[in-house]
PDB file of N, CA and C in Angstrom:
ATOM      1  N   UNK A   1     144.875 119.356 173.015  1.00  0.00           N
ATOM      2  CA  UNK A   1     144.281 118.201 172.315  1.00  0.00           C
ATOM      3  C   UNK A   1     145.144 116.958 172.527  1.00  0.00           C
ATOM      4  N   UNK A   2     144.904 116.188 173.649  1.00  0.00           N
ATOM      5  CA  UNK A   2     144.829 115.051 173.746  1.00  0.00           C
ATOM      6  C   UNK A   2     144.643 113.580 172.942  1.00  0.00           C
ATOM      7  N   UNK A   3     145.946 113.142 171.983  1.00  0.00           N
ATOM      8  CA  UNK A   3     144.428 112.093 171.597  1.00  0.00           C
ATOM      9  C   UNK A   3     145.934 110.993 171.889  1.00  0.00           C
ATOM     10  N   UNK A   4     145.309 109.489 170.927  1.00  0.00           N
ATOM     11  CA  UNK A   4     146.518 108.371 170.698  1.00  0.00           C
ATOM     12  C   UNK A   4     147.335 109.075 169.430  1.00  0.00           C
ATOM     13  N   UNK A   5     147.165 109.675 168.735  1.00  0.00           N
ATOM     14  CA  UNK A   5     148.095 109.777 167.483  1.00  0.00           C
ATOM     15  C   UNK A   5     148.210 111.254 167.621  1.00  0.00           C
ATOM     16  N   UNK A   6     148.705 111.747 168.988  1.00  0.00           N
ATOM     17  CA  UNK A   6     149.685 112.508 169.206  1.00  0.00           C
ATOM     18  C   UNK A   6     150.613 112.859 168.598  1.00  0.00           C
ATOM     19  N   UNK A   7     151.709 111.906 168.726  1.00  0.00           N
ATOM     20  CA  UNK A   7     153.163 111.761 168.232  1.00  0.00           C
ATOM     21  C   UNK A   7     152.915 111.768 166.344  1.00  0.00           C
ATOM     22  N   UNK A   8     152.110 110.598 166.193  1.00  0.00           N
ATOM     23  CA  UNK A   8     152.315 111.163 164.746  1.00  0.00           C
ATOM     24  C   UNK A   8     151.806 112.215 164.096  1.00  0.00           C
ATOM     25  N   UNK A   9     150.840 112.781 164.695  1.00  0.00           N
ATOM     26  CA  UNK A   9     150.476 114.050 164.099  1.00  0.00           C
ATOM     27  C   UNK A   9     151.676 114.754 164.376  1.00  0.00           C
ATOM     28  N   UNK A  10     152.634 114.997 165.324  1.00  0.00           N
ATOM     29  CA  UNK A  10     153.642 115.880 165.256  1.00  0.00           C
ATOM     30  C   UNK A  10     154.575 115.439 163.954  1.00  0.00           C
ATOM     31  N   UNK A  11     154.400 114.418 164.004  1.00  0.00           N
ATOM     32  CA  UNK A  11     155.942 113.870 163.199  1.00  0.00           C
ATOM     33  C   UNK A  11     155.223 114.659 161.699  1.00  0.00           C
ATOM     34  N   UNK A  12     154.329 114.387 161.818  1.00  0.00           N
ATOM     35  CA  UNK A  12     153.402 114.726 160.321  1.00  0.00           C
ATOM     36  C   UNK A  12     153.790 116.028 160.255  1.00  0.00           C
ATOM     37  N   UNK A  13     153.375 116.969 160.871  1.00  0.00           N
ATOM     38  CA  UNK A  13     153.351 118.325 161.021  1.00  0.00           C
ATOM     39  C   UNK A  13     154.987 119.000 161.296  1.00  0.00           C
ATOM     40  N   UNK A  14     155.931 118.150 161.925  1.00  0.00           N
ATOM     41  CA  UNK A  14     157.056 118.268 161.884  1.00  0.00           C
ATOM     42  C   UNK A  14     157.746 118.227 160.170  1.00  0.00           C
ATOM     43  N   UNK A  15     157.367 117.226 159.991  1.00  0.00           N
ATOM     44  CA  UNK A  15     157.766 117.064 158.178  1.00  0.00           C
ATOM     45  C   UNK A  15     157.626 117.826 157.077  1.00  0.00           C
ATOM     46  N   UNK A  16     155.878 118.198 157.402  1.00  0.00           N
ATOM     47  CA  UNK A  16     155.646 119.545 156.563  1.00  0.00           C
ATOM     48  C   UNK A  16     156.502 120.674 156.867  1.00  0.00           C
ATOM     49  N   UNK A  17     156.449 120.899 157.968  1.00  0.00           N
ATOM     50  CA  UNK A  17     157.207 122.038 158.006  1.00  0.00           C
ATOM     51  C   UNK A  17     158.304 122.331 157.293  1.00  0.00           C
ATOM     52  N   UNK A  18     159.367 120.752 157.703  1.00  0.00           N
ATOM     53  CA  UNK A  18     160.567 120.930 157.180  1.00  0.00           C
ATOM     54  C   UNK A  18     160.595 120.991 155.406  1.00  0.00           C
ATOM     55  N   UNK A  19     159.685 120.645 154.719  1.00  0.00           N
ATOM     56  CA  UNK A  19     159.096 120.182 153.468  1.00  0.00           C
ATOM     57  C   UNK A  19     158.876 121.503 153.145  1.00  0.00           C
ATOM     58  N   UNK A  20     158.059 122.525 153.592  1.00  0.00           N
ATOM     59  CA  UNK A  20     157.595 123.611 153.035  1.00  0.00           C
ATOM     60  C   UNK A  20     159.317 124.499 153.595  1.00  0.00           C
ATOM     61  N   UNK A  21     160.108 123.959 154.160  1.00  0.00           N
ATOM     62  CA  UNK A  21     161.733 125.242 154.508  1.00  0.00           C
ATOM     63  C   UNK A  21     162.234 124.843 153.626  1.00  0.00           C
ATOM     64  N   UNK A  22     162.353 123.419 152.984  1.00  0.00           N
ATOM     65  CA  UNK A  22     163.395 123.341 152.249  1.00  0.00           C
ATOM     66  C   UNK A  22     163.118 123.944 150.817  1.00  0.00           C
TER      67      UNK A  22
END
């Protein structure tokens, strides 16, 4: 999945992650 808001969907999905470890 290709799109422009690439990067922030990671950053998004990066965050949760770290959000749901801590």
């Amino acid at each position: 999945l290709h799109g422009p808001h690439t990067g922030v969907n990671l950053s998004e999905v990066l965050h949760q992650l770290l959000n749901e470890d801590s």
